[in-house]
PDB file of N, CA and C in Angstrom:
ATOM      1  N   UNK A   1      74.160  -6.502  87.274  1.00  0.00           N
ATOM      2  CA  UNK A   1      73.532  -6.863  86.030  1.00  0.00           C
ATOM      3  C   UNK A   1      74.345  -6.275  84.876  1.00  0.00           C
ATOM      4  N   UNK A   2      74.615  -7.017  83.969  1.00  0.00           N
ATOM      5  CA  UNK A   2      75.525  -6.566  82.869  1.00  0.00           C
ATOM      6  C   UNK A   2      74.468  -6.420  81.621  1.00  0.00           C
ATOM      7  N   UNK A   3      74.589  -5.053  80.955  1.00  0.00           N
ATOM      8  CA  UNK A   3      73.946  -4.337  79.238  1.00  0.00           C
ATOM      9  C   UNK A   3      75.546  -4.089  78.941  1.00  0.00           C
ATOM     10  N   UNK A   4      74.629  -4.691  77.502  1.00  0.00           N
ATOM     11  CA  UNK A   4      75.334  -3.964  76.253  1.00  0.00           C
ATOM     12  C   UNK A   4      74.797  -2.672  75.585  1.00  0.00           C
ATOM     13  N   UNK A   5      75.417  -1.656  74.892  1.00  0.00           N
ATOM     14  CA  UNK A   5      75.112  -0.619  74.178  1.00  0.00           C
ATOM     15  C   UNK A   5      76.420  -0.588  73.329  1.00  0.00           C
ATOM     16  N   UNK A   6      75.263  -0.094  72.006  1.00  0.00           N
ATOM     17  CA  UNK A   6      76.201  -0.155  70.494  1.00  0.00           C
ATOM     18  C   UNK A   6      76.166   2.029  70.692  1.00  0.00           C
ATOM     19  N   UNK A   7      77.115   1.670  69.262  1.00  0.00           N
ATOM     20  CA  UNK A   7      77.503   3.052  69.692  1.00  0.00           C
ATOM     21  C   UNK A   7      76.293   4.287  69.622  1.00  0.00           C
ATOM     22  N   UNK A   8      76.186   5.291  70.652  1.00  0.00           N
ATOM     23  CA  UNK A   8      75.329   6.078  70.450  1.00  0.00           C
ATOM     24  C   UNK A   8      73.972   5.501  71.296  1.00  0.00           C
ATOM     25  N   UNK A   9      73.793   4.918  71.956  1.00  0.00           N
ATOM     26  CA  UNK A   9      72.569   3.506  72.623  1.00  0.00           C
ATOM     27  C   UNK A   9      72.818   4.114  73.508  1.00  0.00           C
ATOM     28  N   UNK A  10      72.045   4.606  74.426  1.00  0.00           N
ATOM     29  CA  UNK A  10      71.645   5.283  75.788  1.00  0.00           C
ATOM     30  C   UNK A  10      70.914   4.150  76.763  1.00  0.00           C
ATOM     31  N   UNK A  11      71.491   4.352  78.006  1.00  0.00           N
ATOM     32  CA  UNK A  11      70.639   3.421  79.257  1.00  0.00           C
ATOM     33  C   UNK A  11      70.457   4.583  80.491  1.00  0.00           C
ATOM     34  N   UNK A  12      69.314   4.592  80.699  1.00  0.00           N
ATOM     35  CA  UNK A  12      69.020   5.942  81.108  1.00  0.00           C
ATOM     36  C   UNK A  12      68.582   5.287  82.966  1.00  0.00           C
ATOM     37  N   UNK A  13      69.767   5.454  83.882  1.00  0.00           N
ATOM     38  CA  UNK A  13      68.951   5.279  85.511  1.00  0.00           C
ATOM     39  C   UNK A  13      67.893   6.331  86.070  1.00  0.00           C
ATOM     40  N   UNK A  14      66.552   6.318  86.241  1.00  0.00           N
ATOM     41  CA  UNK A  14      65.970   6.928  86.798  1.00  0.00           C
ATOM     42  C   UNK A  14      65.706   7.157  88.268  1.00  0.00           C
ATOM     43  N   UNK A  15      65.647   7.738  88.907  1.00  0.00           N
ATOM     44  CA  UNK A  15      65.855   7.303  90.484  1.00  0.00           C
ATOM     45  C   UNK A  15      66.754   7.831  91.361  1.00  0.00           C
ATOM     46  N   UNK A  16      66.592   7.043  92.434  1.00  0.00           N
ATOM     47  CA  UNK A  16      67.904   7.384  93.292  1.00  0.00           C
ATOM     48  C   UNK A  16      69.006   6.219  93.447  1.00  0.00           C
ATOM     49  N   UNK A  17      70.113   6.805  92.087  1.00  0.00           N
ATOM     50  CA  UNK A  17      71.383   6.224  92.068  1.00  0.00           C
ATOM     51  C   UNK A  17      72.043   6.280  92.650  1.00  0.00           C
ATOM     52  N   UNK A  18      72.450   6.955  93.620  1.00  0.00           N
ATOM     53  CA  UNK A  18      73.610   7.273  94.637  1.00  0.00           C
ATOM     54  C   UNK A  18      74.251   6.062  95.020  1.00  0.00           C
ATOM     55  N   UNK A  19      75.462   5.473  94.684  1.00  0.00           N
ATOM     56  CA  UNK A  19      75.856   4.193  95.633  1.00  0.00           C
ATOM     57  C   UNK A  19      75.971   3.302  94.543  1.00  0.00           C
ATOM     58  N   UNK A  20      75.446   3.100  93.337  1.00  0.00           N
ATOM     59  CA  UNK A  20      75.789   2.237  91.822  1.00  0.00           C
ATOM     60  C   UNK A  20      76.757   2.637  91.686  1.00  0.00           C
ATOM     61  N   UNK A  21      77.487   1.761  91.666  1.00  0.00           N
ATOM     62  CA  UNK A  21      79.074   1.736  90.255  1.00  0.00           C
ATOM     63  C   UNK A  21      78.821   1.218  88.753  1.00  0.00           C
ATOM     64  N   UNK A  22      78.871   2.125  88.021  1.00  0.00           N
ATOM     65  CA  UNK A  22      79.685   1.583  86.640  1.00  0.00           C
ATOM     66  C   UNK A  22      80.522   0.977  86.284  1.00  0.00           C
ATOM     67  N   UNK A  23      80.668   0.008  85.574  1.00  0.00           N
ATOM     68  CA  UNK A  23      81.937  -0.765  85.061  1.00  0.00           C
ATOM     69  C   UNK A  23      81.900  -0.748  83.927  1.00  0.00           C
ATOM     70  N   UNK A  24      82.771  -0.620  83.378  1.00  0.00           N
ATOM     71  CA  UNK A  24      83.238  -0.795  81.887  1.00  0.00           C
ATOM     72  C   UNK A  24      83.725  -1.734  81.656  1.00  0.00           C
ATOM     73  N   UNK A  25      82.980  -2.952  81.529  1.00  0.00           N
ATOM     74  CA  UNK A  25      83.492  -4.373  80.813  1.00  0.00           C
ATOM     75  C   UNK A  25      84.159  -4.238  79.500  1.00  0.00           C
ATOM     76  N   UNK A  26      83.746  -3.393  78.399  1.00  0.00           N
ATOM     77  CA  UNK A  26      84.484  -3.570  76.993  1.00  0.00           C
ATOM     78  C   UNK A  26      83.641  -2.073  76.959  1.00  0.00           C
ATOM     79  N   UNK A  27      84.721  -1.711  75.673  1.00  0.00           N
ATOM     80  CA  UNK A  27      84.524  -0.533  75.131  1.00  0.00           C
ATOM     81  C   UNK A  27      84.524   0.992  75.499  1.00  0.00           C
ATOM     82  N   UNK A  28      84.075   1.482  75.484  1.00  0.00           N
ATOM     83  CA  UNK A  28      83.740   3.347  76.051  1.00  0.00           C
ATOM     84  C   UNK A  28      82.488   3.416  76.529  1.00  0.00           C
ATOM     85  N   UNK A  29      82.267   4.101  77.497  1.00  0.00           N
ATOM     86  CA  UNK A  29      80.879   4.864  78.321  1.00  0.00           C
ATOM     87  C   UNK A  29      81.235   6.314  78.272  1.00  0.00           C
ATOM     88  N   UNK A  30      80.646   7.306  77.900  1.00  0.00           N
ATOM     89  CA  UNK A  30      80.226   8.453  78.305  1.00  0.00           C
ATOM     90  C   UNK A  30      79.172   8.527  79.458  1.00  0.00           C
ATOM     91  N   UNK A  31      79.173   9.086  80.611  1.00  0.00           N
ATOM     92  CA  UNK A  31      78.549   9.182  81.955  1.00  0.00           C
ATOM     93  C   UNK A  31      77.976  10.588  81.999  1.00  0.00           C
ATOM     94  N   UNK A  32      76.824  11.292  82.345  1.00  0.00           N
ATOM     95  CA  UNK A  32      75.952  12.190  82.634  1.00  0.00           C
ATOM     96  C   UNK A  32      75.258  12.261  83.227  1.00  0.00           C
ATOM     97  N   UNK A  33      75.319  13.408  84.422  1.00  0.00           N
ATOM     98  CA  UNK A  33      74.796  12.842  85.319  1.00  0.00           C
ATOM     99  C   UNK A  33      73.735  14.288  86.024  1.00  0.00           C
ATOM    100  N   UNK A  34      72.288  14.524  86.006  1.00  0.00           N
ATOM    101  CA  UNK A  34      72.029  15.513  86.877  1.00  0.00           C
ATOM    102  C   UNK A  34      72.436  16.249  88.095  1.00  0.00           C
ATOM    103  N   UNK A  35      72.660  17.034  88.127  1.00  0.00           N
ATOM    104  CA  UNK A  35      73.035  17.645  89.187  1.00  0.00           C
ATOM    105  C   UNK A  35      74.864  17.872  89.323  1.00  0.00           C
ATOM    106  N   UNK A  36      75.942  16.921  88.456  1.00  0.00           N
ATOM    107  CA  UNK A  36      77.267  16.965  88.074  1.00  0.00           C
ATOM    108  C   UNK A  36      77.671  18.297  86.493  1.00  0.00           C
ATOM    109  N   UNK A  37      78.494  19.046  86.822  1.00  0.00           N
ATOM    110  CA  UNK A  37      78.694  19.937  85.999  1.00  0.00           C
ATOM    111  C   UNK A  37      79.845  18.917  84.700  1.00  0.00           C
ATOM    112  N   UNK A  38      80.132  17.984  85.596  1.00  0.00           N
ATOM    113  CA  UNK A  38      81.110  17.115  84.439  1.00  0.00           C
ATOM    114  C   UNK A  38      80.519  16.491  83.899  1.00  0.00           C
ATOM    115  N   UNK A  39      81.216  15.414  82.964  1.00  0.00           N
ATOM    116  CA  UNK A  39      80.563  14.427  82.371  1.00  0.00           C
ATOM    117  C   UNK A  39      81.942  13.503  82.642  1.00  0.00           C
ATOM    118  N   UNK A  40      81.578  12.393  82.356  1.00  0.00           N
ATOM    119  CA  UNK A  40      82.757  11.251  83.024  1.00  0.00           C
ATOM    120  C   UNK A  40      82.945  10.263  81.576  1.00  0.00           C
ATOM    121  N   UNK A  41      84.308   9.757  81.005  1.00  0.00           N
ATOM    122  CA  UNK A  41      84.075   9.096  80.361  1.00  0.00           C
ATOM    123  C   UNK A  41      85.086   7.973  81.099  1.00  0.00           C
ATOM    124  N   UNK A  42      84.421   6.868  80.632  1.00  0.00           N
ATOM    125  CA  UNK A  42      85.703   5.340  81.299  1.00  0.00           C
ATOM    126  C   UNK A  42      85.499   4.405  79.949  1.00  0.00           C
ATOM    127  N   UNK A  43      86.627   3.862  80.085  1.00  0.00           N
ATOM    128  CA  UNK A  43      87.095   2.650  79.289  1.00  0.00           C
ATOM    129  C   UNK A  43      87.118   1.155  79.886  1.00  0.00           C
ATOM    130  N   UNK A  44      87.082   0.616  78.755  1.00  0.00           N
ATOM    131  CA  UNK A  44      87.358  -0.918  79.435  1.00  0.00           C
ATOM    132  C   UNK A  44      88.348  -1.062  80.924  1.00  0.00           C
ATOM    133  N   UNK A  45      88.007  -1.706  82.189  1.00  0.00           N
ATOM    134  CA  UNK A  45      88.429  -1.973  83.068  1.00  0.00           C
ATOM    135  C   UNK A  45      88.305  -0.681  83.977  1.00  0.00           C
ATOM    136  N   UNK A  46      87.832   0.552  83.379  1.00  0.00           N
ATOM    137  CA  UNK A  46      87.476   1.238  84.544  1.00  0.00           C
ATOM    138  C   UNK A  46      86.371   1.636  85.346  1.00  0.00           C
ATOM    139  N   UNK A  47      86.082   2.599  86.038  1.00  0.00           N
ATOM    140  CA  UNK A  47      84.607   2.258  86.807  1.00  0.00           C
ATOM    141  C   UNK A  47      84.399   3.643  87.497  1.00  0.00           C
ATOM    142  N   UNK A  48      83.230   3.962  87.773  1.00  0.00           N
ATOM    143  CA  UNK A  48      82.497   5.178  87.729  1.00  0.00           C
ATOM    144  C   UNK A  48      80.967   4.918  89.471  1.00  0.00           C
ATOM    145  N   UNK A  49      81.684   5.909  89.962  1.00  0.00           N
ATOM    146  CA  UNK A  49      80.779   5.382  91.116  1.00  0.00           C
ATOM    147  C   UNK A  49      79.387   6.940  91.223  1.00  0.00           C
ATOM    148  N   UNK A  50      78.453   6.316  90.964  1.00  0.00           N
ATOM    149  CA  UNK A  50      77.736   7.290  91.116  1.00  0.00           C
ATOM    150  C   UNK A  50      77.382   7.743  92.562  1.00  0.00           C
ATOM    151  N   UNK A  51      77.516   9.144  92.625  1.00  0.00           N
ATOM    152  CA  UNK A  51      77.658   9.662  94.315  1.00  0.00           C
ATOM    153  C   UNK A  51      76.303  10.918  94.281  1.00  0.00           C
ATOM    154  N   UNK A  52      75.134  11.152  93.598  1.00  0.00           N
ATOM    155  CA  UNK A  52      74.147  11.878  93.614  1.00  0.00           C
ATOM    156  C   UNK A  52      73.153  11.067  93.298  1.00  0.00           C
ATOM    157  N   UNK A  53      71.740  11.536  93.690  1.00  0.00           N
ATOM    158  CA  UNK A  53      70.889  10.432  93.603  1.00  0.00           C
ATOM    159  C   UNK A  53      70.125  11.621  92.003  1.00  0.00           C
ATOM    160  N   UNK A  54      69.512  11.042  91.603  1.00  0.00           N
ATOM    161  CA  UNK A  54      69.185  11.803  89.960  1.00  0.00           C
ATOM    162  C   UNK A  54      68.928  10.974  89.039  1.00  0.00           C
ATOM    163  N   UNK A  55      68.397  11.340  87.181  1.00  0.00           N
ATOM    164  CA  UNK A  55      69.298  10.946  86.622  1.00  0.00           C
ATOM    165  C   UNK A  55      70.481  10.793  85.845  1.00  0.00           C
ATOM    166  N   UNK A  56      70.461   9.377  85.499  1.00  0.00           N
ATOM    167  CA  UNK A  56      72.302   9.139  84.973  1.00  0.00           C
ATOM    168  C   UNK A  56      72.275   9.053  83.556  1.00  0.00           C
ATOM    169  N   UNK A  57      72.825   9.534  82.711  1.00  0.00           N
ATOM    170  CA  UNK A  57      72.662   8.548  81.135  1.00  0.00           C
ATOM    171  C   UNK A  57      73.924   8.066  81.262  1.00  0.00           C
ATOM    172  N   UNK A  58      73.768   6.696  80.466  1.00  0.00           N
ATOM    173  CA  UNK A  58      75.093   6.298  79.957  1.00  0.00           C
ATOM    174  C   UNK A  58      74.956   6.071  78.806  1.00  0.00           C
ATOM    175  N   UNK A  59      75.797   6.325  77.619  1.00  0.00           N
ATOM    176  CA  UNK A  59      75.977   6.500  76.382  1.00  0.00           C
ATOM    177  C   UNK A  59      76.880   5.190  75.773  1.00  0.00           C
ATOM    178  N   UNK A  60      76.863   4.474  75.023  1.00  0.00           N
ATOM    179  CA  UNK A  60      77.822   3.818  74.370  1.00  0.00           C
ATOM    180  C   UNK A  60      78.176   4.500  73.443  1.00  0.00           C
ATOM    181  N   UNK A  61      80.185   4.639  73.493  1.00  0.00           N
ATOM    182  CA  UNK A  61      80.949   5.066  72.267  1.00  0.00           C
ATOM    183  C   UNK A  61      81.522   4.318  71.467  1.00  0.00           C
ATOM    184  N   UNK A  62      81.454   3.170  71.791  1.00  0.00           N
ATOM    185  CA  UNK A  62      82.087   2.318  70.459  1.00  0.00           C
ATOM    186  C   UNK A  62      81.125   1.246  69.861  1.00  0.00           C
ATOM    187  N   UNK A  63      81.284   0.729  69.001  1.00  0.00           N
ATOM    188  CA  UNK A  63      80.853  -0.512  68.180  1.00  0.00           C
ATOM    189  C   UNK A  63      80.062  -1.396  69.254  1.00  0.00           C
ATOM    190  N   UNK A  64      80.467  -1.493  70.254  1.00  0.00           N
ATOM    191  CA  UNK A  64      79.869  -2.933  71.313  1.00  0.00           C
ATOM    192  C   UNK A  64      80.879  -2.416  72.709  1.00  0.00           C
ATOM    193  N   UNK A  65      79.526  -1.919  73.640  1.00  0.00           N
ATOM    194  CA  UNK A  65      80.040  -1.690  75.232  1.00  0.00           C
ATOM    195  C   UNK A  65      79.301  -2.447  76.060  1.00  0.00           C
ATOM    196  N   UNK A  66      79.830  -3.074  76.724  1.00  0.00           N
ATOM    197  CA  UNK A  66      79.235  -3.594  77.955  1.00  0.00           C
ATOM    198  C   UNK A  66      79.428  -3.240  79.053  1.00  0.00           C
ATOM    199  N   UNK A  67      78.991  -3.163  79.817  1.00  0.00           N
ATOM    200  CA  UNK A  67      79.081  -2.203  81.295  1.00  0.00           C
ATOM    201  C   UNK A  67      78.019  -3.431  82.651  1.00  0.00           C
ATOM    202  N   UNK A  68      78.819  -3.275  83.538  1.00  0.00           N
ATOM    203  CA  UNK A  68      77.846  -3.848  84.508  1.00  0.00           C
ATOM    204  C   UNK A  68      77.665  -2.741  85.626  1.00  0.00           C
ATOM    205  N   UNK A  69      76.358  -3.089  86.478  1.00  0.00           N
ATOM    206  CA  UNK A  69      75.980  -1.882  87.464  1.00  0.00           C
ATOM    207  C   UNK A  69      75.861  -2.689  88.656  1.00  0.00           C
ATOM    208  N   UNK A  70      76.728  -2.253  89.807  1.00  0.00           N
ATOM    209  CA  UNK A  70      76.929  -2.825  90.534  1.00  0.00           C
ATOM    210  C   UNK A  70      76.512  -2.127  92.214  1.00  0.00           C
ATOM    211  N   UNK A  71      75.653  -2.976  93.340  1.00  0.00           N
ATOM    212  CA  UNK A  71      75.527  -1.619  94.663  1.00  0.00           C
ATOM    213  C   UNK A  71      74.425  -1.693  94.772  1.00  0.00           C
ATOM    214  N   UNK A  72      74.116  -0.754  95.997  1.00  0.00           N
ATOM    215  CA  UNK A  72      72.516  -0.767  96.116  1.00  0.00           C
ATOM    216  C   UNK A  72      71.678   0.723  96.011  1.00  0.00           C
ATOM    217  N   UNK A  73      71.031   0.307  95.595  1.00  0.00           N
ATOM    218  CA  UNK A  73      70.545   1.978  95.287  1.00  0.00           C
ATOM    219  C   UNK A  73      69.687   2.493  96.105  1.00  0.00           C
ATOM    220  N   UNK A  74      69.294   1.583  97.130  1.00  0.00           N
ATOM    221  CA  UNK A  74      68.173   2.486  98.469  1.00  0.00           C
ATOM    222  C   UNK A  74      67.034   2.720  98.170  1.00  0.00           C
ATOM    223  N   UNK A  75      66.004   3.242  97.690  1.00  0.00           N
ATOM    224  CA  UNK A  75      65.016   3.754  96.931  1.00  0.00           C
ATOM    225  C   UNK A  75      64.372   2.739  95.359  1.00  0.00           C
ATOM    226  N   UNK A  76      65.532   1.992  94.956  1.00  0.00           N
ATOM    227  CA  UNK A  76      64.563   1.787  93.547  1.00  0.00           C
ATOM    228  C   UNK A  76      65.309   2.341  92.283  1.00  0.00           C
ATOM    229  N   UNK A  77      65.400   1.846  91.364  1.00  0.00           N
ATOM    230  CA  UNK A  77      66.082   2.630  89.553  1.00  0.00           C
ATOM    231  C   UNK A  77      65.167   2.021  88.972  1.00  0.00           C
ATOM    232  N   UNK A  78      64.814   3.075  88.134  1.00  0.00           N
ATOM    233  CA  UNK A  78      64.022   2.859  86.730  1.00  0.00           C
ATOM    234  C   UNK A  78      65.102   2.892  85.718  1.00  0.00           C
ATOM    235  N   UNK A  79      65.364   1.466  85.007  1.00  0.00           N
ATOM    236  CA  UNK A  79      66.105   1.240  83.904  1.00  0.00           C
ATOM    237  C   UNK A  79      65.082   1.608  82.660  1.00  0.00           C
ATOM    238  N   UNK A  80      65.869   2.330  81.580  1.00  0.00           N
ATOM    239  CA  UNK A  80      65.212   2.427  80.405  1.00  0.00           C
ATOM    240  C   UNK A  80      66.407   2.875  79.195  1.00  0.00           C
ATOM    241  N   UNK A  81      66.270   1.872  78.046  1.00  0.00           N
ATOM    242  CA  UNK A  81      66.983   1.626  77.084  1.00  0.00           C
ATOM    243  C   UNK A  81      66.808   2.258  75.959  1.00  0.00           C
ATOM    244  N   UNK A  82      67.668   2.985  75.201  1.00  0.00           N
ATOM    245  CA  UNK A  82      67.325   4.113  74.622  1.00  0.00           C
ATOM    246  C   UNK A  82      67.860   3.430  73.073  1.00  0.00           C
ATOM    247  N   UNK A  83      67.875   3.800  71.913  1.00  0.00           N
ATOM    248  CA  UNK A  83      68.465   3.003  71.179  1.00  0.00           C
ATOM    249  C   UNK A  83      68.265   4.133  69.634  1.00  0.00           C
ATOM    250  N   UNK A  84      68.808   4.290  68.793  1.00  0.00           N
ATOM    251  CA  UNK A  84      69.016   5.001  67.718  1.00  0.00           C
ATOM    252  C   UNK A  84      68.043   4.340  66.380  1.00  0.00           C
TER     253      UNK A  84
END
């Protein structure tokens, strides 16, 4: 399923993510993730595999990001769209 987020627009996975990939169709993602001491950022054409079940934020950094989420998540995600 492919979202957009403008800059600063949060999409928040609730659940058990383990096994979703991120894609970065256009723009910047900032990635955050419970239980990860990093934070992950990807650009257009790159991709982000979530490997803990938790949750994830993803952040839009530019003007217009699109991202698709791709996989199965086992359990269920609660999508929720955060917006400025």
């Amino acid at each position: 399923m492919d979202y957009q987020l403008s800059n600063n627009e949060m999409l928040i996975l609730d659940g058990y993510s383990a096994g979703i990939s991120i894609q970065c169709e256009k723009g910047v993602l900032w990635i955050t993730q419970a239980g990860d001491i990093n934070d992950h950022i990807i650009k257009t054409g790159e991709s982000y595999q979530i490997e803990n079940s938790g949750k994830v934020a993803i952040i839009g950094r530019s003007q217009k990001s699109i991202l698709k989420l791709t996989g199965e998540s086992g359990k269920g995600t609660l999508l929720t769209k955060y917006t400025n």
